[in-house]
N, C-alpha and C. Protein backbone atom coordinates (compact mmCIF):
# COMPACT_ATOMS: atom_id res chain seq x y z
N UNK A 1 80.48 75.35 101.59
CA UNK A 1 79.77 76.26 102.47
C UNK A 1 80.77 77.23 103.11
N UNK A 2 80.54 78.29 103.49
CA UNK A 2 81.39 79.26 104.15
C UNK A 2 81.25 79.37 105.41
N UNK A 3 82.63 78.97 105.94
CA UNK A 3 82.91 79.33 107.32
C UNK A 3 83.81 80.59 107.68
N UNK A 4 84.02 80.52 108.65
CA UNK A 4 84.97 81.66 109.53
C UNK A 4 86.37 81.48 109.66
N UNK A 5 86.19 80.41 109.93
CA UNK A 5 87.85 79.98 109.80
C UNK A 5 88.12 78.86 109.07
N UNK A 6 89.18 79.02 108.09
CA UNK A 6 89.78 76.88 107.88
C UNK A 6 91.40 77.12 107.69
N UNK A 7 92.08 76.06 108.25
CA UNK A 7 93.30 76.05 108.25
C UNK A 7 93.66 74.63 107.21
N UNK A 8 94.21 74.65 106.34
CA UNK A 8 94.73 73.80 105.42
C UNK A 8 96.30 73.25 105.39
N UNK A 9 96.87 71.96 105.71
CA UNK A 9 98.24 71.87 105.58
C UNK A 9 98.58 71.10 105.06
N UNK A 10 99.65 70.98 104.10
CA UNK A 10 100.04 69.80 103.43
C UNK A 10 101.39 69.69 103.69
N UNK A 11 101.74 68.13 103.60
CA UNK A 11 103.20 68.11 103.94
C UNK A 11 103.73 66.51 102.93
N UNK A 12 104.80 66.92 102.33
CA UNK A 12 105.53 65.20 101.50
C UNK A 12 106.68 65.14 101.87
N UNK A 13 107.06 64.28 102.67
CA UNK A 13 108.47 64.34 103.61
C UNK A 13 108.68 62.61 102.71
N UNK A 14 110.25 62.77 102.41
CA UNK A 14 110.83 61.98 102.08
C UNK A 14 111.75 60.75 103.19
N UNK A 15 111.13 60.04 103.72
CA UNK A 15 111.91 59.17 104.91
C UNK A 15 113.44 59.06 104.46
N UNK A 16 114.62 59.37 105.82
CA UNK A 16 115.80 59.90 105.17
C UNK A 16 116.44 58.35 105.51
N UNK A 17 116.17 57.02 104.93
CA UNK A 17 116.25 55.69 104.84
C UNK A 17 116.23 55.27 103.79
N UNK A 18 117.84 54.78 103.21
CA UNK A 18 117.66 53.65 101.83
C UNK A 18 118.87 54.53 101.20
N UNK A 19 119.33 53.93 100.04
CA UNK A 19 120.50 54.05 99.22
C UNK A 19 120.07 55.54 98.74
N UNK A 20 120.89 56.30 98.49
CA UNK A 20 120.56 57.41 98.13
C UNK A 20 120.05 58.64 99.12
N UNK A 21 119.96 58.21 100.63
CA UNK A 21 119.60 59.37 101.60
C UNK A 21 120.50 59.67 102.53
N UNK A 22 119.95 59.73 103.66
CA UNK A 22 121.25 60.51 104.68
C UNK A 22 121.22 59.23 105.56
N UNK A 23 120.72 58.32 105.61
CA UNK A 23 120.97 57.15 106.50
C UNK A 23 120.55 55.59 105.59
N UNK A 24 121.61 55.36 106.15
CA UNK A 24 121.55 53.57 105.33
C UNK A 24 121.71 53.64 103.95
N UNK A 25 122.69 54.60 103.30
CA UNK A 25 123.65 54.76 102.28
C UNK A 25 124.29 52.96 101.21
N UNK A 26 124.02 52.59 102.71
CA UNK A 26 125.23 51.39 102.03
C UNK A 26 124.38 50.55 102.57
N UNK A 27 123.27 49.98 102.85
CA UNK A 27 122.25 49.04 103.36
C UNK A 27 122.26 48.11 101.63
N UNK A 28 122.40 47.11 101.66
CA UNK A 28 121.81 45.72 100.78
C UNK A 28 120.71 46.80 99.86
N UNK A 29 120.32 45.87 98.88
CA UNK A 29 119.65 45.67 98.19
C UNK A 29 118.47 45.73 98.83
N UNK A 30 118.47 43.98 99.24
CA UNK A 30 117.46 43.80 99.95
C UNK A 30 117.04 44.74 101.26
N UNK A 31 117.32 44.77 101.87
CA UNK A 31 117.35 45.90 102.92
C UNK A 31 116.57 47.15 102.82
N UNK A 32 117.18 47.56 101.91
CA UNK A 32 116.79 48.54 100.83
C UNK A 32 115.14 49.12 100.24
N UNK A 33 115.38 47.61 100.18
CA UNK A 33 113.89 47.13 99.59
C UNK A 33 112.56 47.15 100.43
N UNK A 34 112.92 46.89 101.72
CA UNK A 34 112.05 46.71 102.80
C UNK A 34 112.12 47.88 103.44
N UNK A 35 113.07 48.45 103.74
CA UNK A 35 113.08 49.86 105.01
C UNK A 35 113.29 51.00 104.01
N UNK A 36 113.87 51.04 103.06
CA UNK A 36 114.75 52.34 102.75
C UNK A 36 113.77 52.90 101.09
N UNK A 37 113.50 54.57 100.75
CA UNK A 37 113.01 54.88 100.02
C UNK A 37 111.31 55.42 100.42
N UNK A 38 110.73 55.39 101.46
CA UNK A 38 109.77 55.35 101.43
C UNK A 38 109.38 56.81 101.56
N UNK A 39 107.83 57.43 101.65
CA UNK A 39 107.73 58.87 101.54
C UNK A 39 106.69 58.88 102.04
N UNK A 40 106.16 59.85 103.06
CA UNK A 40 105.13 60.00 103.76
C UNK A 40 104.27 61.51 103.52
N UNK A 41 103.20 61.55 102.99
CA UNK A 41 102.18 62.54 102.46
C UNK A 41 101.16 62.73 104.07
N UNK A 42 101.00 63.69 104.24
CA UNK A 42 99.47 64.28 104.99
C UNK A 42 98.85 65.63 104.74
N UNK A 43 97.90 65.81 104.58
CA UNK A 43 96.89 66.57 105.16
C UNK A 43 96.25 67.18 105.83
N UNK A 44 96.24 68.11 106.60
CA UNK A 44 95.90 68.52 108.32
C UNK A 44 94.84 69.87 107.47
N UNK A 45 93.45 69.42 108.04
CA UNK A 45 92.28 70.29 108.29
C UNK A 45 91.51 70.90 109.21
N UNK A 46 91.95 71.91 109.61
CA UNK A 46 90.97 72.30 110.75
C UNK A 46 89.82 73.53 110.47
N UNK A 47 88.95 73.25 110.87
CA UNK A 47 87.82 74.61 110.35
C UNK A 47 86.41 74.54 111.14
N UNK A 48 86.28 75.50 111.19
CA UNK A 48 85.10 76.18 112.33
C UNK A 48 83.46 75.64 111.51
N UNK A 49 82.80 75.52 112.52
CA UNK A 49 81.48 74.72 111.26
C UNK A 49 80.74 76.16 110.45
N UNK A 50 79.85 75.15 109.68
CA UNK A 50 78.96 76.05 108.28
C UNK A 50 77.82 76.89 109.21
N UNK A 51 77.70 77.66 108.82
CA UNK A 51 76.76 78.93 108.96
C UNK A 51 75.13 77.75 108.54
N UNK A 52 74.56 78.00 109.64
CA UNK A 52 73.04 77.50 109.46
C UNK A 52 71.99 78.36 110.05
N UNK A 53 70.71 77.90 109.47
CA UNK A 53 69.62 79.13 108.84
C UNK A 53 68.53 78.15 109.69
N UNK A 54 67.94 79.00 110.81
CA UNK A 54 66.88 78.37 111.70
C UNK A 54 65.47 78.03 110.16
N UNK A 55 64.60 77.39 110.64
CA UNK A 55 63.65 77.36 109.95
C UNK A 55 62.24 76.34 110.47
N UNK A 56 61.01 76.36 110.27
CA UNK A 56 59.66 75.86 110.68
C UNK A 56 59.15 75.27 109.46
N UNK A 57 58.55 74.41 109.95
CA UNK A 57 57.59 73.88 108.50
C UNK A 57 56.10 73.42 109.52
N UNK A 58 55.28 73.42 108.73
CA UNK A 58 53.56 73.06 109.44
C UNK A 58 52.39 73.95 109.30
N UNK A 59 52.81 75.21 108.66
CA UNK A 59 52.08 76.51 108.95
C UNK A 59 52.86 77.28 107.73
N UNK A 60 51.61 78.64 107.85
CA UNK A 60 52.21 80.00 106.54
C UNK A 60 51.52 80.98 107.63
N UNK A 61 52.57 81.46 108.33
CA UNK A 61 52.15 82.81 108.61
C UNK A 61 51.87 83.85 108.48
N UNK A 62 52.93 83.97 106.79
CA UNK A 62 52.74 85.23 106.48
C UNK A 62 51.56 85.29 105.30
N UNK A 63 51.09 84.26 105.11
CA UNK A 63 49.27 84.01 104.36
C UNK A 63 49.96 84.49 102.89
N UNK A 64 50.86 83.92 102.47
CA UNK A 64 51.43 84.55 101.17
C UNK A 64 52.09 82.59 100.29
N UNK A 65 51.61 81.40 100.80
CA UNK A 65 52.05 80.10 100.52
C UNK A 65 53.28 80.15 100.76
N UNK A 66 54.12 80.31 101.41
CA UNK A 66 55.51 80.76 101.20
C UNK A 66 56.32 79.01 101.43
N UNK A 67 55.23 78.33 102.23
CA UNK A 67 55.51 76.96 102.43
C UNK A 67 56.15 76.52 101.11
N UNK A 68 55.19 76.83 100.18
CA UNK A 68 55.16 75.63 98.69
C UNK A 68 57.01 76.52 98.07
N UNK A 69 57.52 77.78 98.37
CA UNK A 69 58.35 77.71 97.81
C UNK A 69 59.94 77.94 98.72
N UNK A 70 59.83 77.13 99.74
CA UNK A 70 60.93 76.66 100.04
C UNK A 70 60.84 76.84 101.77
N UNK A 71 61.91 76.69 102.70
CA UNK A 71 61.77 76.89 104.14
C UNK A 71 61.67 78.55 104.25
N UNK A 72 60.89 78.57 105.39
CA UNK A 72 60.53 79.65 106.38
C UNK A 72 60.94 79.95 107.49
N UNK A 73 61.63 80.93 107.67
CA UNK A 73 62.08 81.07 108.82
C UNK A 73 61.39 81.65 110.21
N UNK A 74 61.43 81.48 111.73
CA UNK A 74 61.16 81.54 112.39
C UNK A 74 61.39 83.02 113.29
N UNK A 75 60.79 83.89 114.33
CA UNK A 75 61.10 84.87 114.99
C UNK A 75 62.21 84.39 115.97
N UNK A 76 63.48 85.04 116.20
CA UNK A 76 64.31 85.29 116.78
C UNK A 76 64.20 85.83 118.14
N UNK A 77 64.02 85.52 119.32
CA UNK A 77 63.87 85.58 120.90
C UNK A 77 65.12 85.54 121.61
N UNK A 78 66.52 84.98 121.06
CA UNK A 78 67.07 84.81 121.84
C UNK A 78 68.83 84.21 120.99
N UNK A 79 70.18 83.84 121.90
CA UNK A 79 70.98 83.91 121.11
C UNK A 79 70.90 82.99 119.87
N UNK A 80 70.32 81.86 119.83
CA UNK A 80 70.44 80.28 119.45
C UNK A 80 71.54 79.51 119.37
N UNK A 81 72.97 80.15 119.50
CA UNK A 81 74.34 78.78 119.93
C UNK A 81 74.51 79.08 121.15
N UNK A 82 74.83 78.07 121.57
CA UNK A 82 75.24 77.69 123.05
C UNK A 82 76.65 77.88 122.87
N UNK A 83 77.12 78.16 124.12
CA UNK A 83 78.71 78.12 124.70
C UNK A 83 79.42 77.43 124.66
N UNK A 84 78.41 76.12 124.93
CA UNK A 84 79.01 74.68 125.62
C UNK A 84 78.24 73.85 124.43
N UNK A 85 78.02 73.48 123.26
CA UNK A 85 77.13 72.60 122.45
C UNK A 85 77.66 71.46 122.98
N UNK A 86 76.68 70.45 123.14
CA UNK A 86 76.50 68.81 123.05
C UNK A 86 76.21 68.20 121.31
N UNK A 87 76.27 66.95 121.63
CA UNK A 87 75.54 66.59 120.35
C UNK A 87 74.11 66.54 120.63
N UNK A 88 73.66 66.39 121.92
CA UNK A 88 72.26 66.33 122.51
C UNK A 88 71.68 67.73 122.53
N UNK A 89 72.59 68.51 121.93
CA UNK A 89 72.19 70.24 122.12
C UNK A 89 72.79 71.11 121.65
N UNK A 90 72.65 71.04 120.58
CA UNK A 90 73.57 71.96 119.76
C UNK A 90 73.51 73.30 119.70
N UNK A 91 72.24 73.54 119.50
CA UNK A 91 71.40 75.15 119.60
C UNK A 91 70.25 74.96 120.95
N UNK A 92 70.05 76.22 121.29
CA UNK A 92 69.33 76.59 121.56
C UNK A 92 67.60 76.65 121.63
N UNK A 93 66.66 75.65 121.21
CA UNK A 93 65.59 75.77 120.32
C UNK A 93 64.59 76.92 121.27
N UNK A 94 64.75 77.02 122.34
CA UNK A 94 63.88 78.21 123.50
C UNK A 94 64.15 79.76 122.47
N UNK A 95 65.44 79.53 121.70
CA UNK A 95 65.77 80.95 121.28
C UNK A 95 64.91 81.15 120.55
N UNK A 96 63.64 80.52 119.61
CA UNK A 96 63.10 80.96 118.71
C UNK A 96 61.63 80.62 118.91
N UNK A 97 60.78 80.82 118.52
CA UNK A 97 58.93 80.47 118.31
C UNK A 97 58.70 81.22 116.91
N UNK A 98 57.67 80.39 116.43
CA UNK A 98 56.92 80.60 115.22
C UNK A 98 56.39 81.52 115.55
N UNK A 99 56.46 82.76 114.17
CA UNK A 99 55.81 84.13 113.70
C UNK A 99 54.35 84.15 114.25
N UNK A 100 53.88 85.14 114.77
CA UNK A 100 52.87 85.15 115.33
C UNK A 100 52.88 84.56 117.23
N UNK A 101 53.47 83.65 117.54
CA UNK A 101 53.47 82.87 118.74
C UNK A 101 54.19 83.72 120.04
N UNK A 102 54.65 83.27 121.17
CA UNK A 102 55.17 84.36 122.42
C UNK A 102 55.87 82.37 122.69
N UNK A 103 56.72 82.99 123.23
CA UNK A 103 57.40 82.28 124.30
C UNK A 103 56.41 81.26 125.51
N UNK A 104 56.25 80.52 125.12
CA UNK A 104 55.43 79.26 125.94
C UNK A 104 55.03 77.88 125.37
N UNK A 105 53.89 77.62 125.41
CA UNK A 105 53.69 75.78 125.28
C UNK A 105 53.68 75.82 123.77
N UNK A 106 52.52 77.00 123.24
CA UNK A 106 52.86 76.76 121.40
C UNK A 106 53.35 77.49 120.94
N UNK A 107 54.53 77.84 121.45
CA UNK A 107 55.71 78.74 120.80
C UNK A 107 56.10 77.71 119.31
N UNK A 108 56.19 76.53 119.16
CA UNK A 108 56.77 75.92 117.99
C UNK A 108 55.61 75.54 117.37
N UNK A 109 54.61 75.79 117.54
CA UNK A 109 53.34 75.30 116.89
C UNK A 109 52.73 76.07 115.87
N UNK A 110 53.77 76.58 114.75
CA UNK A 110 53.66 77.46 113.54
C UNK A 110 51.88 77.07 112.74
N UNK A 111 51.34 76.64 112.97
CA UNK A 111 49.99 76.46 112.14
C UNK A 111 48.77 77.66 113.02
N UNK A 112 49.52 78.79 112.60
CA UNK A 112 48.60 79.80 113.31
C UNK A 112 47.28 80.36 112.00
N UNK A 113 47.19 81.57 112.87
CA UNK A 113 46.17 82.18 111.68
C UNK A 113 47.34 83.32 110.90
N UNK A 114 47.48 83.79 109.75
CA UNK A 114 47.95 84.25 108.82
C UNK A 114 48.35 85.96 109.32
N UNK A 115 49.65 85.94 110.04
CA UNK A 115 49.44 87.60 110.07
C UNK A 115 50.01 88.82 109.63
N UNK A 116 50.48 88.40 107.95
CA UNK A 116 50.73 88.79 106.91
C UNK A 116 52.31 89.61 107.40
N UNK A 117 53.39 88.24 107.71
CA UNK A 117 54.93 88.84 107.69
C UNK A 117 55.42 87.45 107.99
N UNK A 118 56.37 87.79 107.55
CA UNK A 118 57.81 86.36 108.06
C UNK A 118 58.18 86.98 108.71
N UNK A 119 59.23 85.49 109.33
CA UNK A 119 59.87 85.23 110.19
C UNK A 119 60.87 86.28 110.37
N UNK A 120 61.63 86.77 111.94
CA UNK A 120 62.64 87.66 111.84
C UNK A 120 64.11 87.04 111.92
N UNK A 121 63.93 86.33 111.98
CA UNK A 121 65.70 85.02 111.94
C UNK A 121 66.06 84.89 111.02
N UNK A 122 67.65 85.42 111.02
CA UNK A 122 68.63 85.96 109.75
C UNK A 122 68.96 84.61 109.39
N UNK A 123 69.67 84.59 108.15
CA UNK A 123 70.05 83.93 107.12
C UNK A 123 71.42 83.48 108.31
N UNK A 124 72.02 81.92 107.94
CA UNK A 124 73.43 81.93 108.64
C UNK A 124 73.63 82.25 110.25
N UNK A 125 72.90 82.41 111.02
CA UNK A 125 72.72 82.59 112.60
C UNK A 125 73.38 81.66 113.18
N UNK A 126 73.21 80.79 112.69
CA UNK A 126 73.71 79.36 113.64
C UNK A 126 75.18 78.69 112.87
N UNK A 127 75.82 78.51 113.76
CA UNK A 127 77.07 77.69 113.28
C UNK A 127 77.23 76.31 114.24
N UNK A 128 77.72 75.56 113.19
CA UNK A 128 77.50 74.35 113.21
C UNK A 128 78.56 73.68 113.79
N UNK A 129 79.01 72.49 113.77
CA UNK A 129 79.81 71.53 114.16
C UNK A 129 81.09 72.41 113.33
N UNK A 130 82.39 72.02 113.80
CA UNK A 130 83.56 72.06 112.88
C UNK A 130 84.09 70.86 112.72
N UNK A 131 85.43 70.81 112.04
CA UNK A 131 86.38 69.49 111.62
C UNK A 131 87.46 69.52 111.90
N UNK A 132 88.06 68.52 112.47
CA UNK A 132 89.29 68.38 112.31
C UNK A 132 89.63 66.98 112.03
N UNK A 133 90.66 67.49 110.68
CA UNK A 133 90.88 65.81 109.73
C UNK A 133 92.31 65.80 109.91
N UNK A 134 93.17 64.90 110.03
CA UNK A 134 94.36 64.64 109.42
C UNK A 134 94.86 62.91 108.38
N UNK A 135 94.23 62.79 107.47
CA UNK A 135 94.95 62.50 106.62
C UNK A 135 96.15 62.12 105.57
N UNK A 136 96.44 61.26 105.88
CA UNK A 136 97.79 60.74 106.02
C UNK A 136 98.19 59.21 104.53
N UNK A 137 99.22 59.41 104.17
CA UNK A 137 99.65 58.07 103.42
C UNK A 137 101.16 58.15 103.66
N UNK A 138 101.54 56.64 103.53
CA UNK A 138 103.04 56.04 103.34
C UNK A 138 102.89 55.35 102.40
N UNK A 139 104.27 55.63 101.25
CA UNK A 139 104.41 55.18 99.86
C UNK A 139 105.83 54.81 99.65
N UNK A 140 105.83 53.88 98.80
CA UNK A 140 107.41 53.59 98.28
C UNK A 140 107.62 53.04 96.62
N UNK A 141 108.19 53.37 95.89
CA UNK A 141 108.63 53.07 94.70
C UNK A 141 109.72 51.84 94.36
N UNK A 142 109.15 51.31 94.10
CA UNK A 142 110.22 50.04 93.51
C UNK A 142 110.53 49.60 91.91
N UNK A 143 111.89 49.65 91.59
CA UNK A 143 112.62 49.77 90.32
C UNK A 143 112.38 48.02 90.12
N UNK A 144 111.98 47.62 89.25
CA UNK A 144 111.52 46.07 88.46
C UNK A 144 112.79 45.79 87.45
N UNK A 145 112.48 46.91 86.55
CA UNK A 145 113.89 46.97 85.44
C UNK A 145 114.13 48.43 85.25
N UNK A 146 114.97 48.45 84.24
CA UNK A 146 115.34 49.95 83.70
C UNK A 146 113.82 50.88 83.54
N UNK A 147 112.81 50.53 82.86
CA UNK A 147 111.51 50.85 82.27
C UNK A 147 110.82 50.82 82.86
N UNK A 148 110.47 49.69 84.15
CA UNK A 148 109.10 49.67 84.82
C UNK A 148 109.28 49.55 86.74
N UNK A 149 108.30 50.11 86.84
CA UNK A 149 108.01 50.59 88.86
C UNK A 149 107.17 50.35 89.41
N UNK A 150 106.89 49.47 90.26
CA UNK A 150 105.78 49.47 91.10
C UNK A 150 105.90 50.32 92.55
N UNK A 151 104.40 50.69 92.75
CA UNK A 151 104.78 51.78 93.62
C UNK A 151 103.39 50.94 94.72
N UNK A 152 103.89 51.22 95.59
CA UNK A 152 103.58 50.36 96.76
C UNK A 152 102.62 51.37 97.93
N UNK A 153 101.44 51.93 98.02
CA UNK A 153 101.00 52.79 98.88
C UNK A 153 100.06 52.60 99.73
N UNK A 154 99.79 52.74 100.57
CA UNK A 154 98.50 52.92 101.65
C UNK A 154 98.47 54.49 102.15
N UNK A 155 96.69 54.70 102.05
CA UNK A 155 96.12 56.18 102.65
C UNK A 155 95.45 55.72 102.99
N UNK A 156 95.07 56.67 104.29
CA UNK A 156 93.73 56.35 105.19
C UNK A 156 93.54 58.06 105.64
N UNK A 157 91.82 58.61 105.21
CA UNK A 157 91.20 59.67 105.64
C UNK A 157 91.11 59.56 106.95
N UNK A 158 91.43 60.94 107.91
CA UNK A 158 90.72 61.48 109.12
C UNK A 158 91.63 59.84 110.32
N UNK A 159 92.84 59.57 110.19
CA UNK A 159 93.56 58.95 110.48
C UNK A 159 93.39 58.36 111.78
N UNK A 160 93.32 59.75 112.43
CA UNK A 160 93.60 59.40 114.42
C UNK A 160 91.68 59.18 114.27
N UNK A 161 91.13 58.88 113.49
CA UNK A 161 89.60 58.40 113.73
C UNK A 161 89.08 59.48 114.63
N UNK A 162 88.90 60.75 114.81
CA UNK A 162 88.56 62.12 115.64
C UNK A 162 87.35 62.11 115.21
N UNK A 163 86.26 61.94 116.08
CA UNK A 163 84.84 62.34 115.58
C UNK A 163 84.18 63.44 115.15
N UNK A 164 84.20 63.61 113.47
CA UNK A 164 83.72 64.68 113.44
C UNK A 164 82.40 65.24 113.17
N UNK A 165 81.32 65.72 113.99
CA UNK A 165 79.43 65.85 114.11
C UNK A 165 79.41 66.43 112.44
N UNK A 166 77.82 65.60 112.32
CA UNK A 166 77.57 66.13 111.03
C UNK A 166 76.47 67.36 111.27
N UNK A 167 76.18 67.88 110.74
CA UNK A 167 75.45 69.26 111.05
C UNK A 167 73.80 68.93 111.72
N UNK A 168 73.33 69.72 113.39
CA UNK A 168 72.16 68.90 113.39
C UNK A 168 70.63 69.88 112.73
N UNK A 169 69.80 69.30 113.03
CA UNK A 169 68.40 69.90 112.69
C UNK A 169 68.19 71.32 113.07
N UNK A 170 68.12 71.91 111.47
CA UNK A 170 67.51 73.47 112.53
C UNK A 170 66.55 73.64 111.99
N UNK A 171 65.15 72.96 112.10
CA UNK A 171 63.82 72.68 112.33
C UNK A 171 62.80 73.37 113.41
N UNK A 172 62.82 74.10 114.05
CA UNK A 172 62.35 74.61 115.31
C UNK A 172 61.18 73.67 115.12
N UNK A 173 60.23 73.26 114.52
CA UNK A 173 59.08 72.17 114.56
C UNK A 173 59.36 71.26 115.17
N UNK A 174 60.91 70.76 114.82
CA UNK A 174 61.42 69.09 115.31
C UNK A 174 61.18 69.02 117.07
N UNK A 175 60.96 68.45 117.28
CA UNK A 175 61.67 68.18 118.64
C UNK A 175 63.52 68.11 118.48
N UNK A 176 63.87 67.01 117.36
CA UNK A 176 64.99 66.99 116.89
C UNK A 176 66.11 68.28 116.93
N UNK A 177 65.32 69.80 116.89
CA UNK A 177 66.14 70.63 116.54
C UNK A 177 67.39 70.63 117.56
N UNK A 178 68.61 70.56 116.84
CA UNK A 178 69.41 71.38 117.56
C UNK A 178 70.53 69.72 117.89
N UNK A 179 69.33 68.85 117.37
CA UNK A 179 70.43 67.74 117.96
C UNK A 179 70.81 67.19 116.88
N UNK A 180 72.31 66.42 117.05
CA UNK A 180 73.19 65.50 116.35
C UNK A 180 73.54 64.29 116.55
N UNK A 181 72.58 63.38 115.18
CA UNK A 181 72.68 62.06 115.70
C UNK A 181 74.14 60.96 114.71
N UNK A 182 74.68 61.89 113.91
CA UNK A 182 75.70 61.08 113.15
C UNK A 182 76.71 61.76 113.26
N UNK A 183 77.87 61.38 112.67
CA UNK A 183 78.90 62.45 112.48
C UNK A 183 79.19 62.25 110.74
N UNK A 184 80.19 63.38 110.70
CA UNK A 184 79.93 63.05 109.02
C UNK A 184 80.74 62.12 108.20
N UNK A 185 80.45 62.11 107.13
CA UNK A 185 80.69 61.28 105.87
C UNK A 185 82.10 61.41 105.98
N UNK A 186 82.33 59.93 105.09
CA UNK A 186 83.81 59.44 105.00
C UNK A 186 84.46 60.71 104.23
N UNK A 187 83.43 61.05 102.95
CA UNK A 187 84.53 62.05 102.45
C UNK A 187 84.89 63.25 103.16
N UNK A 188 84.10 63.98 104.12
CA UNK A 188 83.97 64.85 104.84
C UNK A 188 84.68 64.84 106.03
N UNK A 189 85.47 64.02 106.47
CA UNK A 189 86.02 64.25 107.46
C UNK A 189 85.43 63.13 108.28
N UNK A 190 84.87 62.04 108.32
CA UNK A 190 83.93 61.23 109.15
C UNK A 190 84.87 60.23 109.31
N UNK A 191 84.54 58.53 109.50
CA UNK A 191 85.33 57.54 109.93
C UNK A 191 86.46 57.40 109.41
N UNK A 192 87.24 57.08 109.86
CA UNK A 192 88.34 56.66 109.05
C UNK A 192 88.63 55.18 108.03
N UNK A 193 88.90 55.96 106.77
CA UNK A 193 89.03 54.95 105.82
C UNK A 193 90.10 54.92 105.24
N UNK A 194 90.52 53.87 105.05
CA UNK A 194 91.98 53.39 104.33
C UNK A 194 91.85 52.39 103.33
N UNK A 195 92.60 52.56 102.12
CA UNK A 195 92.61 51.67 101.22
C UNK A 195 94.55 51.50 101.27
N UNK A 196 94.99 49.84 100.69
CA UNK A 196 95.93 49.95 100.49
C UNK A 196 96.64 49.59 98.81
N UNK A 197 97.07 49.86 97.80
CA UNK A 197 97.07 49.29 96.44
C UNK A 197 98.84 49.33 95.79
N UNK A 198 99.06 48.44 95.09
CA UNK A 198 100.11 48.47 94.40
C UNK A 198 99.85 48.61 92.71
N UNK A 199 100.65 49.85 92.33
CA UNK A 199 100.55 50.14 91.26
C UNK A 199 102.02 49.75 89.90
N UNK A 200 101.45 49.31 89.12
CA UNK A 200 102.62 48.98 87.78
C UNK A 200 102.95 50.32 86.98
N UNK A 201 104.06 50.94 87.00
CA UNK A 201 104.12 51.72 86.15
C UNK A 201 105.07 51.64 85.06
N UNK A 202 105.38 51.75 83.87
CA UNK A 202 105.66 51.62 82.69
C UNK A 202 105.67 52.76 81.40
């Protein structure tokens, strides 16, 4: 989806520990083995949320079925993002009423009579939650024989566990609109997950 801003960083820093670096040159074997060689990978994401598109379902105002081929959008009254978003309030929902309706009790009550036009609420109006991930692994390589390596790693997504909102309802029908009841998916930037595995290479 397209946002406004995203900042992307990658970084593979070599820990300067173990035979062969700038500290602990002359450390054991063993030693070696446990502290020295290891390499640390991250990820740093930051980005402004996705562009979202108000919309009604319950009603056809513009008497053309427009229901049966996909969402409808709603008349525009007002900004619809807030300054200050909550997860309890993300948008605005006062900013908008169903085509045909005025500002009052059935402003969201789109099942009017037919008065041949859509909605005036642009495409992308609303922006959403953003992210910020950092992403992180520590890895180390270990020599078996001349031929074969096991490589020793743990990663874990969205690391410092930073909550990041998953996008909420822009339904003007919902009561729901505007609010956020999850945050998002593991792959997306959501809880933090870590796997740890040792690999044979040959």
């Amino acid at each position: 989806m397209t946002r406004r801003h995203r900042w992307s960083t990658t970084l593979f820093y070599d820990l300067p520990f173990g035979q062969g670096r700038k500290f602990g040159g002359t450390m054991s074997r063993l030693t070696d083995a446990l502290v020295g060689g290891w390499n640390v990978a991250a990820i740093l994401l930051v980005q402004t949320g996705t562009y979202l598109t108000p919309t009604f379902s319950g009603g056809d105002p513009s008497g053309t079925n427009a229901s049966a081929r996909g969402s409808m959008r709603p008349d525009r009254i007002g900004e619809g993002n807030l300054d200050n978003p909550t997860a309890a309030a993300w948008f605005d929902r006062n900013a908008f009423v169903c085509p045909g309706r005025t500002a009052g009790a059935n402003q969201f009550n789109c099942n009017v009579t037919p008065i041949g036009r859509f909605g005036n609420a642009g495409t992308g109006i609303l922006v959403g939650p953003g992210t910020v991930n950092l992403s992180m692994g520590l890895s180390k390589n270990f020599r078996i024989t001349e031929r074969v390596r096991a490589r020793l790693e743990g990663t874990f997504t969205n690391l410092p566990n930073h909550p990041n909102l998953a996008d909420p309802s822009t339904n003007i029908s919902s009561i729901s609109f505007g609010t956020i009841t999850s945050a998002r998916g593991g792959d997306s930037g959501g809880n933090r997950v870590g796997q740890v595995s040792l690999r044979i290479q040959f």
